[in-house]
C-alpha atoms as a PDB file:
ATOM      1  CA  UNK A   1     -17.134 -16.563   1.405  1.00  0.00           C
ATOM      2  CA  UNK A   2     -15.743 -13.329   2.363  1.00  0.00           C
ATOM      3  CA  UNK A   3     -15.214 -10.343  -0.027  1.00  0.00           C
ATOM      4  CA  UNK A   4     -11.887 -11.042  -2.370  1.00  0.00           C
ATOM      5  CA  UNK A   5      -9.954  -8.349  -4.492  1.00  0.00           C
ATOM      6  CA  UNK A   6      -6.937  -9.370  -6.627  1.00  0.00           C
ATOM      7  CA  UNK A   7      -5.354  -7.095  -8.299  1.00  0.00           C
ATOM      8  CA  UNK A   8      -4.729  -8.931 -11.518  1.00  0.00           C
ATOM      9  CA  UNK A   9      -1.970  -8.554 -13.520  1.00  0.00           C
ATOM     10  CA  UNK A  10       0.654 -10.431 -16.066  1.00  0.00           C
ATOM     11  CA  UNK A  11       2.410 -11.867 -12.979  1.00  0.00           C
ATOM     12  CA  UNK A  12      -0.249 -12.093 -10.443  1.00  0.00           C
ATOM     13  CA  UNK A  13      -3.401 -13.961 -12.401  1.00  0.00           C
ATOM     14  CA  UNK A  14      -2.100 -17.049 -10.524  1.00  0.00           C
ATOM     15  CA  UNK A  15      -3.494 -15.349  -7.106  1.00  0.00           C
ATOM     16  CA  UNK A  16      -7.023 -15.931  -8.152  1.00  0.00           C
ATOM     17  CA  UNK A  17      -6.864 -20.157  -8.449  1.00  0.00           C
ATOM     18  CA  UNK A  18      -6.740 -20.771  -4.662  1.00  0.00           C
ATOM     19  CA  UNK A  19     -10.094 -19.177  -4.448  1.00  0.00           C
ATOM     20  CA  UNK A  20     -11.518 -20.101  -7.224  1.00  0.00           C
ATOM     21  CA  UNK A  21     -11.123 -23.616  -5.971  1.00  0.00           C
ATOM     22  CA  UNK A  22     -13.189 -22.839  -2.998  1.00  0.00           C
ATOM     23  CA  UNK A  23     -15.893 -22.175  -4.815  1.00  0.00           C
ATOM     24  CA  UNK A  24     -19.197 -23.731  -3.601  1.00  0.00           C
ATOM     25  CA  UNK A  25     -21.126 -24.702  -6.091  1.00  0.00           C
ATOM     26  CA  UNK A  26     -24.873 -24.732  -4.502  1.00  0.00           C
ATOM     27  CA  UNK A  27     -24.009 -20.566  -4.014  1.00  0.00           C
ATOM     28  CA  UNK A  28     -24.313 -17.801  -7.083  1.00  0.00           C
ATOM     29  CA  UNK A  29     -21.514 -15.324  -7.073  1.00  0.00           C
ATOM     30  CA  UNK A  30     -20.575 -11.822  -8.719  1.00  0.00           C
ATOM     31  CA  UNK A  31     -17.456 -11.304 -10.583  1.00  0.00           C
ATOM     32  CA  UNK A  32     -16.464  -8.138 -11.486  1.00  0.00           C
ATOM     33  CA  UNK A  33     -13.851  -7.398 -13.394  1.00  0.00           C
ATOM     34  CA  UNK A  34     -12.688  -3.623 -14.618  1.00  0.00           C
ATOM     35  CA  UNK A  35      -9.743  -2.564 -16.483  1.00  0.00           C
ATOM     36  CA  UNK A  36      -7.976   0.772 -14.520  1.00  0.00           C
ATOM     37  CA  UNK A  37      -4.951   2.530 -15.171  1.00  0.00           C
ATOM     38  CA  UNK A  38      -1.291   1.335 -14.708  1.00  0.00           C
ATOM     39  CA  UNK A  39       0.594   2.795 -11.909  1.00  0.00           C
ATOM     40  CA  UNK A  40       4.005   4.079 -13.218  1.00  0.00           C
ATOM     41  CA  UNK A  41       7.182   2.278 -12.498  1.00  0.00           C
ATOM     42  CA  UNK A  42       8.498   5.638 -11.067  1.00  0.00           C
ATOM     43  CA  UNK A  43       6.079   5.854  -8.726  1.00  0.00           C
ATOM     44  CA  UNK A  44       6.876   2.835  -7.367  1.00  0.00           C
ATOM     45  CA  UNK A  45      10.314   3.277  -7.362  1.00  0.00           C
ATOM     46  CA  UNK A  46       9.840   6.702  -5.724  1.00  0.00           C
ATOM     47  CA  UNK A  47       7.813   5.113  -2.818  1.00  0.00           C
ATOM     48  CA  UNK A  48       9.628   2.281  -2.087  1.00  0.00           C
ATOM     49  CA  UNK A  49      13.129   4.642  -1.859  1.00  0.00           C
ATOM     50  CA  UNK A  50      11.035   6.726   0.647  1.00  0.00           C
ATOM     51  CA  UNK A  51      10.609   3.770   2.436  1.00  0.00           C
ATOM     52  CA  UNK A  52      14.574   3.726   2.514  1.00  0.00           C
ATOM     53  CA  UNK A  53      14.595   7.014   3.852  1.00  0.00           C
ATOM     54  CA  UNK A  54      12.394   6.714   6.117  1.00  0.00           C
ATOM     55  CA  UNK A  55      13.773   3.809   7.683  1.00  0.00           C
ATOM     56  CA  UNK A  56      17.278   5.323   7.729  1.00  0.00           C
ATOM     57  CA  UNK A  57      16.185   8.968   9.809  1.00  0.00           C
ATOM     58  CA  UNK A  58      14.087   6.855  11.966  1.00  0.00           C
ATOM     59  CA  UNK A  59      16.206   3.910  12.774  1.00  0.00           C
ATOM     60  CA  UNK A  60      13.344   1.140  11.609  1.00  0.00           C
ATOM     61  CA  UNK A  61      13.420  -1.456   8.893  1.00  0.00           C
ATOM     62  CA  UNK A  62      12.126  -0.427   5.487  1.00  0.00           C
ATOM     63  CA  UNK A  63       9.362  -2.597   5.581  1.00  0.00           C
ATOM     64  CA  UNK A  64       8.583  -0.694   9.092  1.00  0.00           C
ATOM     65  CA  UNK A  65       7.981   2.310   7.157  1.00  0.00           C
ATOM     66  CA  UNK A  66       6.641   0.891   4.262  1.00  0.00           C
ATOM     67  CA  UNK A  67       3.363  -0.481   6.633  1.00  0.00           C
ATOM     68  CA  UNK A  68       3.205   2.674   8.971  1.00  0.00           C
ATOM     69  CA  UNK A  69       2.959   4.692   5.409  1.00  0.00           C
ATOM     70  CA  UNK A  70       0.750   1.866   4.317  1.00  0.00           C
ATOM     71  CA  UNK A  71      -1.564   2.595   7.535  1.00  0.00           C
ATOM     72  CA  UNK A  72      -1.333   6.328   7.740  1.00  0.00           C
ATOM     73  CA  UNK A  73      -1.459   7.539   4.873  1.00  0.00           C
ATOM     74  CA  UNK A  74      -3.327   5.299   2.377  1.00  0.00           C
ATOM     75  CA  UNK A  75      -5.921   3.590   4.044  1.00  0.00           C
ATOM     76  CA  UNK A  76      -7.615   6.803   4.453  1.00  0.00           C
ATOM     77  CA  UNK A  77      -7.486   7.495   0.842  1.00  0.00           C
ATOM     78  CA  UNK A  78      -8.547   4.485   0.032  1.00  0.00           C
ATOM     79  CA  UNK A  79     -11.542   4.697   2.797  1.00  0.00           C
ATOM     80  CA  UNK A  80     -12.622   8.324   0.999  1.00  0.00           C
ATOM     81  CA  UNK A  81     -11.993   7.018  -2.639  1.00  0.00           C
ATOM     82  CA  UNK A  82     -13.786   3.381  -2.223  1.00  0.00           C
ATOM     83  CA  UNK A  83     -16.574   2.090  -1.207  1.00  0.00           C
ATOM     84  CA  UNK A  84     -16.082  -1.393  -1.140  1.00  0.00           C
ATOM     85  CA  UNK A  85     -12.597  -0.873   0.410  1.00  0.00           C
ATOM     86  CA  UNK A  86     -14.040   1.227   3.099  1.00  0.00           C
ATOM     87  CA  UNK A  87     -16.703  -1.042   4.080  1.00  0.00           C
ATOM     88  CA  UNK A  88     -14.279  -4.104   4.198  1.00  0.00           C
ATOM     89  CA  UNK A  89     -11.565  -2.464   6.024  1.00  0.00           C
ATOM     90  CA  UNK A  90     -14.560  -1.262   8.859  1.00  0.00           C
ATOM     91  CA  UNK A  91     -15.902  -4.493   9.065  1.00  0.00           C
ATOM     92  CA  UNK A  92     -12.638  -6.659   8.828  1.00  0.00           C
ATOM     93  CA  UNK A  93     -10.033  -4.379  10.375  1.00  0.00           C
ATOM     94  CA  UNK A  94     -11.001  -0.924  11.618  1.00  0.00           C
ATOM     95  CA  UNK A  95     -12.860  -2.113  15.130  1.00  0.00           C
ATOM     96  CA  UNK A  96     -11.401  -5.735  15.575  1.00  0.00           C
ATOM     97  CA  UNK A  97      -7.370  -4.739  15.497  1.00  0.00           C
ATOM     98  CA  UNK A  98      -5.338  -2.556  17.708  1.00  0.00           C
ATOM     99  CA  UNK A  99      -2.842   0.069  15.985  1.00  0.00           C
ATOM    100  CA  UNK A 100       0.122  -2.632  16.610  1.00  0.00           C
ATOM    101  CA  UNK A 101      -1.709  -5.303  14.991  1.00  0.00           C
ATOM    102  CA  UNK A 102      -2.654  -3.314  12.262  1.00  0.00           C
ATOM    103  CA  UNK A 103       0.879  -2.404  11.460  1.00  0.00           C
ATOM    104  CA  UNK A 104       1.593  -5.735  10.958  1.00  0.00           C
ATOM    105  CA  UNK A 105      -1.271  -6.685   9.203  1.00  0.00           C
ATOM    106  CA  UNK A 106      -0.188  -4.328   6.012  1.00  0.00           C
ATOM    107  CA  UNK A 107       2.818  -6.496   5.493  1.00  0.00           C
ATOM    108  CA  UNK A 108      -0.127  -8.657   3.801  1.00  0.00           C
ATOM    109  CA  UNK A 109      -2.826  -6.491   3.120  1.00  0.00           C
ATOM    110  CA  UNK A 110      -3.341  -4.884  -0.117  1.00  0.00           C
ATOM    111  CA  UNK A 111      -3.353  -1.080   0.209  1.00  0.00           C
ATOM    112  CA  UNK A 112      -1.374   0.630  -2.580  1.00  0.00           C
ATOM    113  CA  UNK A 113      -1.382  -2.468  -4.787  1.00  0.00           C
ATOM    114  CA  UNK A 114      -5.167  -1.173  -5.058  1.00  0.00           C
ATOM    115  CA  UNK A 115      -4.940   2.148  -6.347  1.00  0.00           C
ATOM    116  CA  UNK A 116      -5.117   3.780  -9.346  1.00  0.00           C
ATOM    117  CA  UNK A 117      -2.455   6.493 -10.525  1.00  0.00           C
ATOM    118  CA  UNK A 118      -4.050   9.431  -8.972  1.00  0.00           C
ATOM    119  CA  UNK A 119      -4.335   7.164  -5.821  1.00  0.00           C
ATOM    120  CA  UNK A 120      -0.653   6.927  -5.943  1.00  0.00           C
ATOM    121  CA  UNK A 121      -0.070  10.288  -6.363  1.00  0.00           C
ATOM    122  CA  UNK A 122      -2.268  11.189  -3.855  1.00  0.00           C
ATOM    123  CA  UNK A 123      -0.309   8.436  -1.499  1.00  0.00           C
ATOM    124  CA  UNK A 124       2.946   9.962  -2.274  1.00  0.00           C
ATOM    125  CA  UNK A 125       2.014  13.618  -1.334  1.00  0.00           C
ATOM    126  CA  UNK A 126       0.319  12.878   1.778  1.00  0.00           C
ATOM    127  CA  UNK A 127       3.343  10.595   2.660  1.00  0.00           C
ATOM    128  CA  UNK A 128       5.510  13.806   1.917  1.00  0.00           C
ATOM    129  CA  UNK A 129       3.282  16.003   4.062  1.00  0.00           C
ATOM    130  CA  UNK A 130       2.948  13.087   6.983  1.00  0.00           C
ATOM    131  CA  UNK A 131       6.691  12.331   7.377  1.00  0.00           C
ATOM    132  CA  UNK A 132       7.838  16.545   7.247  1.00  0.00           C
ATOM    133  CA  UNK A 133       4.857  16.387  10.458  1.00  0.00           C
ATOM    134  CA  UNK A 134       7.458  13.738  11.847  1.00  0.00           C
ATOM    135  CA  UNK A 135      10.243  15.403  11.392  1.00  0.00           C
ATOM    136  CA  UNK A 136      11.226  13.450   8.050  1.00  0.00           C
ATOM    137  CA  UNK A 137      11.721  15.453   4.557  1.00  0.00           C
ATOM    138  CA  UNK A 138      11.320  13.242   1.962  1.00  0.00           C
ATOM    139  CA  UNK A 139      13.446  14.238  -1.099  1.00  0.00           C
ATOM    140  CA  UNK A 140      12.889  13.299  -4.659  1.00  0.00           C
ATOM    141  CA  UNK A 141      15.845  10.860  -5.707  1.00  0.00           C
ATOM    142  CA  UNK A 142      17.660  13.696  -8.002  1.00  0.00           C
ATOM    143  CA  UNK A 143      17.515  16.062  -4.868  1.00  0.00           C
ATOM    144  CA  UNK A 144      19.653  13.479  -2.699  1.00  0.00           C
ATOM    145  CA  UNK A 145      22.765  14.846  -1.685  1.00  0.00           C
ATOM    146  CA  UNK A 146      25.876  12.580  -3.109  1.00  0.00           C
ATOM    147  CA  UNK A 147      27.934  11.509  -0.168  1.00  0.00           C
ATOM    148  CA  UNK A 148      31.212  10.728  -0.515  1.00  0.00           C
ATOM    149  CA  UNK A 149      33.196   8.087   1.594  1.00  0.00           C
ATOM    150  CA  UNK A 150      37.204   8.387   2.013  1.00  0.00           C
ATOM    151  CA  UNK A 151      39.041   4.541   2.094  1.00  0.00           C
ATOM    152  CA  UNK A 152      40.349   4.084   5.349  1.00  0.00           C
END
């Protein structure tokens, strides 16, 4: 059985049963579970309306930008930060997918779902620094210009 991480929370503790029930029973197993800190609801609110703009200076979907962010700039903090995610992602993704594939593989694979606060924080500046490289300034939500639109 191949490595498994679940990020388990009050919604999510259902995600576990499916593998649980593919347990086999003539085969010893470690379970590890460790508490970590709670990412904040504004930074996940800030990342996803990044996403938004994103997606709206480069003409591409949301979720476009949410994987390419996914890709670029957190799987390498991830790959510096853990071990285990590192030597998963090398053996399971790094050498076996092209960059196309791997863009769509993070609509399903966990990235930022696995890190801690400082992770996040770390995600959101080097998405800041990555997208200004692009071409694309990222603005905190209170720095958003109001636009207004006249009735035609």
């Amino acid at each position: 059985m191949k490595l498994e991480q679940f990020v388990l929370g009050k919604y999510l503790q259902s995600t576990i049963w499916p593998v649980l029930q593919r347990i086999d029973e003539t085969k010893v197993y470690q379970v590890i579970i460790k508490e970590r800190d709670n990412r904040s609801l504004n930074q996940n609110a800030l990342s996803h309306a990044w996403y938004g703009q994103i997606a709206a200076e480069l003409d591409i979907t949301p979720l476009d930008a949410k994987c390419l962010s996914k890709l670029l700039c957190g799987v390498p903090i991830l790959r510096a930060e853990e071990d285990d995610f590192r030597q998963d992602y090398d053996a399971l993704v790094k050498y076996r997918f092209n960059y196309e594939e791997k863009l769509r593989l993070m609509k399903q694979f966990p990235v930022t779902s696995l890190m801690s606060k400082s992770q996040l924080n770390q995600y959101l500046e080097a998405m800041k620094e990555h997208w200004a490289e692009s071409g694309v300034q990222l603005m905190y939500p209170d720095e958003v210009p109001v636009t207004t639109y006249e009735r035609t």
